[in-house]
Protein backbone atom coordinates (compact mmCIF):
# COMPACT_ATOMS: atom_id res chain seq x y z
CA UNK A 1 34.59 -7.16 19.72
CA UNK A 2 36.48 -10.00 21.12
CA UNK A 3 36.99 -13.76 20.62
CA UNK A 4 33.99 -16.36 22.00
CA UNK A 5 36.44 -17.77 24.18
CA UNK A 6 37.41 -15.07 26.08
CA UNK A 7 33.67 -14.93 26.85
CA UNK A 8 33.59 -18.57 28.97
CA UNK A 9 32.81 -18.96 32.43
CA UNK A 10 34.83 -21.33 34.95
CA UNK A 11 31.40 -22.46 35.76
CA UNK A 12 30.20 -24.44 32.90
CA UNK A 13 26.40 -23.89 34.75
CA UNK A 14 26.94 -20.07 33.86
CA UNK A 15 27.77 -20.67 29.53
CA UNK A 16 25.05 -20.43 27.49
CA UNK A 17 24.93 -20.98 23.59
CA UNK A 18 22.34 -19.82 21.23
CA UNK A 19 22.40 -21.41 17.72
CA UNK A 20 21.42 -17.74 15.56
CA UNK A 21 22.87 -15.15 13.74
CA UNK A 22 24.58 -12.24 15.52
CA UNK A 23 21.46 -10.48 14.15
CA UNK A 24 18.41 -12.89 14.29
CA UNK A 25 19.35 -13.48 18.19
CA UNK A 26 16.82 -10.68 18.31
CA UNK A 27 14.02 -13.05 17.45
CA UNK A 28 15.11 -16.39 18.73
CA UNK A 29 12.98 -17.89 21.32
CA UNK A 30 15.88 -19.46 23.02
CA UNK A 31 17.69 -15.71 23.51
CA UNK A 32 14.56 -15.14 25.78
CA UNK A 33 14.38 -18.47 27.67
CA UNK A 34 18.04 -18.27 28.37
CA UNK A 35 18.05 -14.56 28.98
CA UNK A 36 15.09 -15.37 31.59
CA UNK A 37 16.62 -17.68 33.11
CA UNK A 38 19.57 -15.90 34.35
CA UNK A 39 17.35 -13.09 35.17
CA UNK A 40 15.65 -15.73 37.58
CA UNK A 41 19.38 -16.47 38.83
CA UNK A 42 19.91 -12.78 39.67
């Protein structure tokens, strides 16, 4: 596990937040739209 800030981009495009739990992330719409869009980046 580390710290969230060790986790940010230079490129503020590439940071994403998620307002969830660690656990309900599973069932958040917004995990999937931003998880789809960076597989759209790829």
């Amino acid at each position: 596990m580390v710290e969230w800030e060790s986790c940010i981009e230079e490129d503020p495009a590439l940071n994403d937040e998620v307002h969830s739990s660690h656990l309900g992330m599973v069932v958040h719409a917004g995990t999937y739209r931003v998880i789809a869009r960076r597989l759209r980046m790829a």
